[in-house]
C-alpha atoms as a PDB file:
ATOM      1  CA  UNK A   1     133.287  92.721  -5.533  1.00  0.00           C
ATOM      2  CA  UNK A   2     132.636  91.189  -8.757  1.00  0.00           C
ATOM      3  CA  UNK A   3     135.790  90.879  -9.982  1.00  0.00           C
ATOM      4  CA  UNK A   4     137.007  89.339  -6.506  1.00  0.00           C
ATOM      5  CA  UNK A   5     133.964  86.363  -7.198  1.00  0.00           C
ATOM      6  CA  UNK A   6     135.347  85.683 -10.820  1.00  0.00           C
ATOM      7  CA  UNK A   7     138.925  85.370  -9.342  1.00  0.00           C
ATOM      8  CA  UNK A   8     137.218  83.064  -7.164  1.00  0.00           C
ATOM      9  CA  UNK A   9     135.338  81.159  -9.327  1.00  0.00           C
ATOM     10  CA  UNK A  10     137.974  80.870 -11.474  1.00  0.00           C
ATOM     11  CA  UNK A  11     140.269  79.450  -8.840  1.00  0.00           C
ATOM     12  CA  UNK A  12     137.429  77.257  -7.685  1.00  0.00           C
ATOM     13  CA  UNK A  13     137.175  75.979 -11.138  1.00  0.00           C
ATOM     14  CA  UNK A  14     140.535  75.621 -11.983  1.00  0.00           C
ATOM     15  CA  UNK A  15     141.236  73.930  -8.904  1.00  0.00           C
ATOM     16  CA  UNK A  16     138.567  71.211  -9.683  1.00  0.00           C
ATOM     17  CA  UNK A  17     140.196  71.015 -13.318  1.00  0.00           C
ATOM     18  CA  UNK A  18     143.302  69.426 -11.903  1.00  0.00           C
ATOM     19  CA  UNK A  19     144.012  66.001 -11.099  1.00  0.00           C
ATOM     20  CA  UNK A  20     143.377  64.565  -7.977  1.00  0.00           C
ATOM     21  CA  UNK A  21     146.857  63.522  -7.743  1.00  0.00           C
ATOM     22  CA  UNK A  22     147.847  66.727  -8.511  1.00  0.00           C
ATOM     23  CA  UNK A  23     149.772  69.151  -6.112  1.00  0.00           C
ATOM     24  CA  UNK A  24     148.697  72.678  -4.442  1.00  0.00           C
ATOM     25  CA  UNK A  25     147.619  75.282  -7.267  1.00  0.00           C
ATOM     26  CA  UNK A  26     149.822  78.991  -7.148  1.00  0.00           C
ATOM     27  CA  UNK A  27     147.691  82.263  -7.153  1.00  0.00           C
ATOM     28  CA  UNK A  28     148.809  85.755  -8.178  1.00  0.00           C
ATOM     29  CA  UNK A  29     148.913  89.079  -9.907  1.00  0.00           C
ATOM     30  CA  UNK A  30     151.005  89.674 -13.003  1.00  0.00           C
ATOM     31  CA  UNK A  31     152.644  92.931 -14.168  1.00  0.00           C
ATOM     32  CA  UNK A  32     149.729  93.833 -15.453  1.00  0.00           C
ATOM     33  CA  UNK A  33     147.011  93.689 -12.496  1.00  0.00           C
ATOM     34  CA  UNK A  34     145.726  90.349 -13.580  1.00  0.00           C
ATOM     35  CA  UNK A  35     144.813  87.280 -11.417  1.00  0.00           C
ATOM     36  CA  UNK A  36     146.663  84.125 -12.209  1.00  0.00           C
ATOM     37  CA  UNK A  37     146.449  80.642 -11.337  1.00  0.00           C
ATOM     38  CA  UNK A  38     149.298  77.880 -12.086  1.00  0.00           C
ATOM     39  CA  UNK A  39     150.301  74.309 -10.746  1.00  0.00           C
ATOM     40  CA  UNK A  40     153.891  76.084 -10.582  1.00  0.00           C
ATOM     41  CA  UNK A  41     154.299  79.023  -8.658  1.00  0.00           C
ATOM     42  CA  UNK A  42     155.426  82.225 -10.190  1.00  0.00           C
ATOM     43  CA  UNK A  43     159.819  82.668 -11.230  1.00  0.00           C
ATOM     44  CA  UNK A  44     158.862  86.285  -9.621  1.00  0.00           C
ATOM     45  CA  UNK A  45     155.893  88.264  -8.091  1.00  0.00           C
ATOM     46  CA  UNK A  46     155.610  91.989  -6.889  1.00  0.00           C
ATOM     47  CA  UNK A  47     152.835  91.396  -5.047  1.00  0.00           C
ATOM     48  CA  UNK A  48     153.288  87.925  -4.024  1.00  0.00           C
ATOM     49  CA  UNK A  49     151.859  84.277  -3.923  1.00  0.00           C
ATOM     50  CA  UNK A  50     148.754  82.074  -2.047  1.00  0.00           C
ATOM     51  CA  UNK A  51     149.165  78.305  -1.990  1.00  0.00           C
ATOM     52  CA  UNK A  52     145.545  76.998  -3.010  1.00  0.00           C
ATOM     53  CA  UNK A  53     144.630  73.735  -1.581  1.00  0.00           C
ATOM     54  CA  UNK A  54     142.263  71.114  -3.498  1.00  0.00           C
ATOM     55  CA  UNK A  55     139.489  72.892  -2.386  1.00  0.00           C
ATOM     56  CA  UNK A  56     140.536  76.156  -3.001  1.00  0.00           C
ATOM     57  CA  UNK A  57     141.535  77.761   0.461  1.00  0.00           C
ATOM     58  CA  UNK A  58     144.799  79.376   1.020  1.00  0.00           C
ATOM     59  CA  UNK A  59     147.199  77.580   3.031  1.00  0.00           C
ATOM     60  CA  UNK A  60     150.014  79.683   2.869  1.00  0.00           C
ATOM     61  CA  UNK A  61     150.515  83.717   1.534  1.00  0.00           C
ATOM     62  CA  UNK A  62     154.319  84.547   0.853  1.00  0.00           C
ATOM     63  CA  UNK A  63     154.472  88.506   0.748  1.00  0.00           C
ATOM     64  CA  UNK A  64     155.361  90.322  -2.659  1.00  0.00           C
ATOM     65  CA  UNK A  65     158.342  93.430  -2.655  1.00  0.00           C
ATOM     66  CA  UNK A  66     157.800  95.958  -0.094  1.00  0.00           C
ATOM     67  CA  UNK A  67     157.642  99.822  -1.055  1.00  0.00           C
ATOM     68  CA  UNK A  68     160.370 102.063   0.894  1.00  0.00           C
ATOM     69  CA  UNK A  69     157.095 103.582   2.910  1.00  0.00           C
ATOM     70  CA  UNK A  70     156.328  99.483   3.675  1.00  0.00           C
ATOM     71  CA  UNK A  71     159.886  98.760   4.360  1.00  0.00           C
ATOM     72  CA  UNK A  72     160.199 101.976   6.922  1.00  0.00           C
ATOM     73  CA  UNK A  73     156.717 101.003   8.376  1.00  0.00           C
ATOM     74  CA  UNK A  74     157.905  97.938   9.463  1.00  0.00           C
ATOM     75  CA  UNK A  75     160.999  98.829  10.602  1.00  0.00           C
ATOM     76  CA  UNK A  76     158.976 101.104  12.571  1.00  0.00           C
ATOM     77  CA  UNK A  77     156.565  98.583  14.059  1.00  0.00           C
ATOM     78  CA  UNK A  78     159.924  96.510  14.667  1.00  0.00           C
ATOM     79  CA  UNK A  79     161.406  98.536  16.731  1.00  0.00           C
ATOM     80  CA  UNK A  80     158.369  99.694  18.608  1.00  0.00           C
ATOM     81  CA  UNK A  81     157.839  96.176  19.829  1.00  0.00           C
ATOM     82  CA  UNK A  82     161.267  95.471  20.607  1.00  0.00           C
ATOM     83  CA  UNK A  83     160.872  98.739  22.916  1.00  0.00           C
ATOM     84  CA  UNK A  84     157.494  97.299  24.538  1.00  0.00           C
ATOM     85  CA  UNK A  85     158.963  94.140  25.103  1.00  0.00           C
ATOM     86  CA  UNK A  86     162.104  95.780  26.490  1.00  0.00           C
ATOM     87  CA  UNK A  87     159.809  98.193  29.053  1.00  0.00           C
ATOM     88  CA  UNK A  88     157.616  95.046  29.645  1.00  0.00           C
ATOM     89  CA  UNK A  89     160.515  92.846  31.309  1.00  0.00           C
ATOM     90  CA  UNK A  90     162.538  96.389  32.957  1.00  0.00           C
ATOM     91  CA  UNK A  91     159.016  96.040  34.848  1.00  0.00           C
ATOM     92  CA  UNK A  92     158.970  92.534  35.440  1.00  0.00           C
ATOM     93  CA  UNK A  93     162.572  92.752  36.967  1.00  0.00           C
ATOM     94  CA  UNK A  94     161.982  96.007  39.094  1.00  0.00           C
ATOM     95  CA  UNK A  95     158.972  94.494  40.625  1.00  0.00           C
ATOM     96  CA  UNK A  96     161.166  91.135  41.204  1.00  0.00           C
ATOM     97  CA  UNK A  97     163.629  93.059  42.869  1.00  0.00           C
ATOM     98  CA  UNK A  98     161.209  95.263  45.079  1.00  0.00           C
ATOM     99  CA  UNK A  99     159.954  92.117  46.947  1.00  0.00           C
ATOM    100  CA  UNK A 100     163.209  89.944  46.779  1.00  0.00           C
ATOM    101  CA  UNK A 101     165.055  93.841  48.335  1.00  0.00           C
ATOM    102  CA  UNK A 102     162.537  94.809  50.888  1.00  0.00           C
ATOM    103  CA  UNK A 103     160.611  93.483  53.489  1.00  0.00           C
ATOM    104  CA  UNK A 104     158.751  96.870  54.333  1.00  0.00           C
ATOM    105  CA  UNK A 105     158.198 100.638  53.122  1.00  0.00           C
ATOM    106  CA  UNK A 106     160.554 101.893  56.003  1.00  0.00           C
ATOM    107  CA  UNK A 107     163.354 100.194  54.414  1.00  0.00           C
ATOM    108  CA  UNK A 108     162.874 101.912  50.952  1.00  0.00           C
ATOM    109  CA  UNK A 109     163.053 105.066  53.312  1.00  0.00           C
ATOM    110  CA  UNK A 110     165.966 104.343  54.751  1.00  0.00           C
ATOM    111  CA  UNK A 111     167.851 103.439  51.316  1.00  0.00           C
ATOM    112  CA  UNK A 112     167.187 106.742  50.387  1.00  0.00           C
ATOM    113  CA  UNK A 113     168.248 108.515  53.241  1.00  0.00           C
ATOM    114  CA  UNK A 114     171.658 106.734  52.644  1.00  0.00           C
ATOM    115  CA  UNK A 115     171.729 107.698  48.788  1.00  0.00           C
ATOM    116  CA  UNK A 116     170.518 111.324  49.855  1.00  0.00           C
ATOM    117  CA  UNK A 117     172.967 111.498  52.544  1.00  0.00           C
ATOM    118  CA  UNK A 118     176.110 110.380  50.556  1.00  0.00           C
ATOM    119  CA  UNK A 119     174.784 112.923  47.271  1.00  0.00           C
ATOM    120  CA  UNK A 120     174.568 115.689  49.371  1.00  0.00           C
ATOM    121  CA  UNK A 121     177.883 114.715  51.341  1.00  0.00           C
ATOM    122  CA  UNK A 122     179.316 115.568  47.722  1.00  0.00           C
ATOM    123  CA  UNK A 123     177.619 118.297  46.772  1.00  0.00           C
ATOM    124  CA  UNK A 124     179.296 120.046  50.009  1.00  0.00           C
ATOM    125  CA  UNK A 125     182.871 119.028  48.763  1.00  0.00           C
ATOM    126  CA  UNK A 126     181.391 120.568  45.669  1.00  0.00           C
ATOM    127  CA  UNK A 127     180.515 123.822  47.011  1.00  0.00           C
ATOM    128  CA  UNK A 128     183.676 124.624  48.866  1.00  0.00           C
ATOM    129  CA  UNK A 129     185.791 123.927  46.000  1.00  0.00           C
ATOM    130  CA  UNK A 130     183.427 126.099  44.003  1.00  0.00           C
ATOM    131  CA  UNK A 131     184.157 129.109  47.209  1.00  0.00           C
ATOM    132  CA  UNK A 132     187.899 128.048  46.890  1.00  0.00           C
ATOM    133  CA  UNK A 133     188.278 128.245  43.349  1.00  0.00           C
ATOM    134  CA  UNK A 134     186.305 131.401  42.978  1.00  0.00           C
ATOM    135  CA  UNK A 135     187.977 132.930  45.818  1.00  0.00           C
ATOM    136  CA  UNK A 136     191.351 132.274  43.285  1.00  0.00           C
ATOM    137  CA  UNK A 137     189.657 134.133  40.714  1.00  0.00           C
ATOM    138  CA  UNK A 138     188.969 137.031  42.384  1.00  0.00           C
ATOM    139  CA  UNK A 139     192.560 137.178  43.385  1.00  0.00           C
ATOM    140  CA  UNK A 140     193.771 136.768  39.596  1.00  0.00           C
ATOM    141  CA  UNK A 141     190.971 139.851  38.819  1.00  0.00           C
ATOM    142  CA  UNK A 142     192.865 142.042  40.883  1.00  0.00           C
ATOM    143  CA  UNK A 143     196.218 141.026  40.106  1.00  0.00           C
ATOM    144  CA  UNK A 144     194.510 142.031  36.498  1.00  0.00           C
ATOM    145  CA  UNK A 145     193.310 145.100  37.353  1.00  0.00           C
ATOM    146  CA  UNK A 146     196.464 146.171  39.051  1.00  0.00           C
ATOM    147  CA  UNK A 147     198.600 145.352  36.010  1.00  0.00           C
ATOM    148  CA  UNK A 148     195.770 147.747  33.717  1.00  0.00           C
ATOM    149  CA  UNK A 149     195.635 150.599  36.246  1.00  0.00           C
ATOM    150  CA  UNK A 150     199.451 150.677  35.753  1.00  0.00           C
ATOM    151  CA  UNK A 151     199.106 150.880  32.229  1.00  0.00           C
ATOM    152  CA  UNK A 152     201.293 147.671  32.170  1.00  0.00           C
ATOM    153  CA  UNK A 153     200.982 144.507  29.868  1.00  0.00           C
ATOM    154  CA  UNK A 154     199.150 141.390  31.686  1.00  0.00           C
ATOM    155  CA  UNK A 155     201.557 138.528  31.748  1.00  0.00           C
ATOM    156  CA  UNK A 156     200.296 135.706  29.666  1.00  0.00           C
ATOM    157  CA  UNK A 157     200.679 133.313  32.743  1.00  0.00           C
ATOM    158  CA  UNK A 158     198.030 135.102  34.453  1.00  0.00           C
ATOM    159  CA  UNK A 159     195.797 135.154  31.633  1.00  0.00           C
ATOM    160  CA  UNK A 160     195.891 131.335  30.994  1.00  0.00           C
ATOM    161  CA  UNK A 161     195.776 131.185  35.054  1.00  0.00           C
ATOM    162  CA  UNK A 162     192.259 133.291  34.351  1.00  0.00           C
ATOM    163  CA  UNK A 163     190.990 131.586  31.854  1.00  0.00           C
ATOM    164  CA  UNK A 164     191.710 128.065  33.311  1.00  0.00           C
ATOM    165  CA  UNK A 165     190.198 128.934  36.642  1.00  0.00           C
ATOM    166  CA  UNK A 166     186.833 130.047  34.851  1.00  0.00           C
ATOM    167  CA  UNK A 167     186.373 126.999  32.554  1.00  0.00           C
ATOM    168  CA  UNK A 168     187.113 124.804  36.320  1.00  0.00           C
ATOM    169  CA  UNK A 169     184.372 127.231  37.730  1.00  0.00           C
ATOM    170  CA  UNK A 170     181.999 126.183  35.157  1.00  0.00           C
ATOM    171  CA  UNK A 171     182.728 122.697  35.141  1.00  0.00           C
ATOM    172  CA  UNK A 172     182.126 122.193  39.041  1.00  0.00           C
ATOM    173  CA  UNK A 173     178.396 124.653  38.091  1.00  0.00           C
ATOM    174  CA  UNK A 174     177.995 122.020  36.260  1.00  0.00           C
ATOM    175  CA  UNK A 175     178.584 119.242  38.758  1.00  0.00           C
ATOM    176  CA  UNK A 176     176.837 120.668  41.674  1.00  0.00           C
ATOM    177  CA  UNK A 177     173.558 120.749  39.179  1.00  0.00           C
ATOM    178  CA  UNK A 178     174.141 117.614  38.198  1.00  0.00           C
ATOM    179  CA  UNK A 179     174.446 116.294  41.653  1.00  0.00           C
ATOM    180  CA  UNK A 180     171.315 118.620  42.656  1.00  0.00           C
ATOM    181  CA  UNK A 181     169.306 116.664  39.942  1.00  0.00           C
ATOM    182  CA  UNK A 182     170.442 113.508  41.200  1.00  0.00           C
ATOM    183  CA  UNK A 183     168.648 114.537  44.600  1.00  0.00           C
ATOM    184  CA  UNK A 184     164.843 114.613  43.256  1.00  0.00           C
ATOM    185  CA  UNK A 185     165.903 111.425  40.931  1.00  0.00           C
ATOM    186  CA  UNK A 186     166.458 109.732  44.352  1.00  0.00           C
ATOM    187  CA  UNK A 187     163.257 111.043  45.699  1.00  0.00           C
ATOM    188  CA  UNK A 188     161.026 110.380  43.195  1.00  0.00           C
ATOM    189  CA  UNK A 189     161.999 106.964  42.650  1.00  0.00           C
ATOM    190  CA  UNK A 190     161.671 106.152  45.962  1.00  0.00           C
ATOM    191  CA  UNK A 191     157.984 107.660  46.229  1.00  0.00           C
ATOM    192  CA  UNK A 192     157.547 105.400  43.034  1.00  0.00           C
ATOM    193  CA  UNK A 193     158.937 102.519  44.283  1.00  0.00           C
ATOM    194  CA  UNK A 194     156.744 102.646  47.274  1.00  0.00           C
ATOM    195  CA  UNK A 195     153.715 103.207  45.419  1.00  0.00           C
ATOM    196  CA  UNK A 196     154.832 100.357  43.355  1.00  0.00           C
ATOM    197  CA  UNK A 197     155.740  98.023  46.735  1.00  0.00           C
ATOM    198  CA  UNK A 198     152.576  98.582  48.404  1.00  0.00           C
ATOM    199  CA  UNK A 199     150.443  97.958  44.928  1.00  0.00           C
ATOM    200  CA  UNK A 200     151.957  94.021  44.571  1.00  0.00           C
ATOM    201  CA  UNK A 201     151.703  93.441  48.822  1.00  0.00           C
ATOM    202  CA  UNK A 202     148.356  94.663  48.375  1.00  0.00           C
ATOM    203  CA  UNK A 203     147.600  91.697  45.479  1.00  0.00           C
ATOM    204  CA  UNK A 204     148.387  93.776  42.222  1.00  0.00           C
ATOM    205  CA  UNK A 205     149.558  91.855  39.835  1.00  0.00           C
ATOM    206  CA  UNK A 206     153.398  91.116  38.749  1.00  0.00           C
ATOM    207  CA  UNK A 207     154.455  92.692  35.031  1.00  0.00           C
ATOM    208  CA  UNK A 208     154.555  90.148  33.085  1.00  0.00           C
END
């Protein structure tokens, strides 16, 4: 605390040793931890520069060199708020578009009947091709088996037939789940998006 009053002192007295006519008085540390005080500002400073008025207040701080753990901080804090602001105005525009879509909860219902009802209209195609295409592998297993039982080499068209049919087995697995997923993402936002529609027609507040 002491040495923070000297600094100030000094600046203090410094600043009343200048001329009235003169301009704003420069304040830093040097390379070697010391306060300095100057009419000119510094070529270079680490730890940067305060603009002294004529009475000795700062009116302006220019930050020094940033350490790699300052640099990544901020970065960090950076892109935090850009995230927050981002989130802030994907809420603003999904409570927009809940009162500018729908004039009542029934309608939200009845959008997600239709999105339920065309999902699940493809996830039928999706199991009968899965039936179909199984049913083909079952038929290339035995034509397999038959050609082993005989002791006989399997043609390499019917193993590339195999092996093609399971990889297109696995792929349409994989659709169906995806397309099984896509049925609780339509429910859920729904329920949210009547939670949310009856919270602003009941006065709540509009993200800002």
């Amino acid at each position: 605390m002491a040495l923070k009053a000297d600094s100030i002192c000094w600046g203090l007295l410094l600043c009343l040793a200048l001329p009235v006519s003169a301009g704003p008085l420069y304040r830093w540390v040097d390379e070697n931890g010391k306060v300095q005080y100057s009419d000119k500002p510094p070529v270079q400073s680490k730890s940067g520069t305060a603009t002294l008025s004529k009475q000795g207040t700062v009116v302006k701080k220019t930050e020094g060199e940033l350490t790699p753990e300052q640099k990544q901080q901020r970065e960090a804090d950076t892109a935090k708020a850009k995230a927050e602001a981002e989130a802030r105005e994907a809420a603003r525009l999904r409570d927009k578009a809940l009162l500018s879509t729908f004039n009542s909860v029934a309608e939200i219902d009845r959008k997600r009947d239709r999105n339920l009802q065309q999902v699940q209209g493809e996830l039928t195609s999706l199991k009968v091709r899965f039936k179909s295409t199984e049913g083909r592998l079952n038929a290339y297993y035995t034509q397999m088996a038959q050609y082993e039982k005989a002791k006989r080499p399997v043609p390499a068209s019917l193993k590339t037939d195999i092996a093609d049919t399971e990889a297109e087995l696995v792929k349409i697995k994989q659709q169906m789940d995806e397309k099984q997923k896509s049925v609780e993402v339509i429910r859920q936002a729904a329920e949210a998006d009547k939670k949310r529609y009856l919270e602003l027609k009941s006065g709540a507040p509009m993200a800002p």
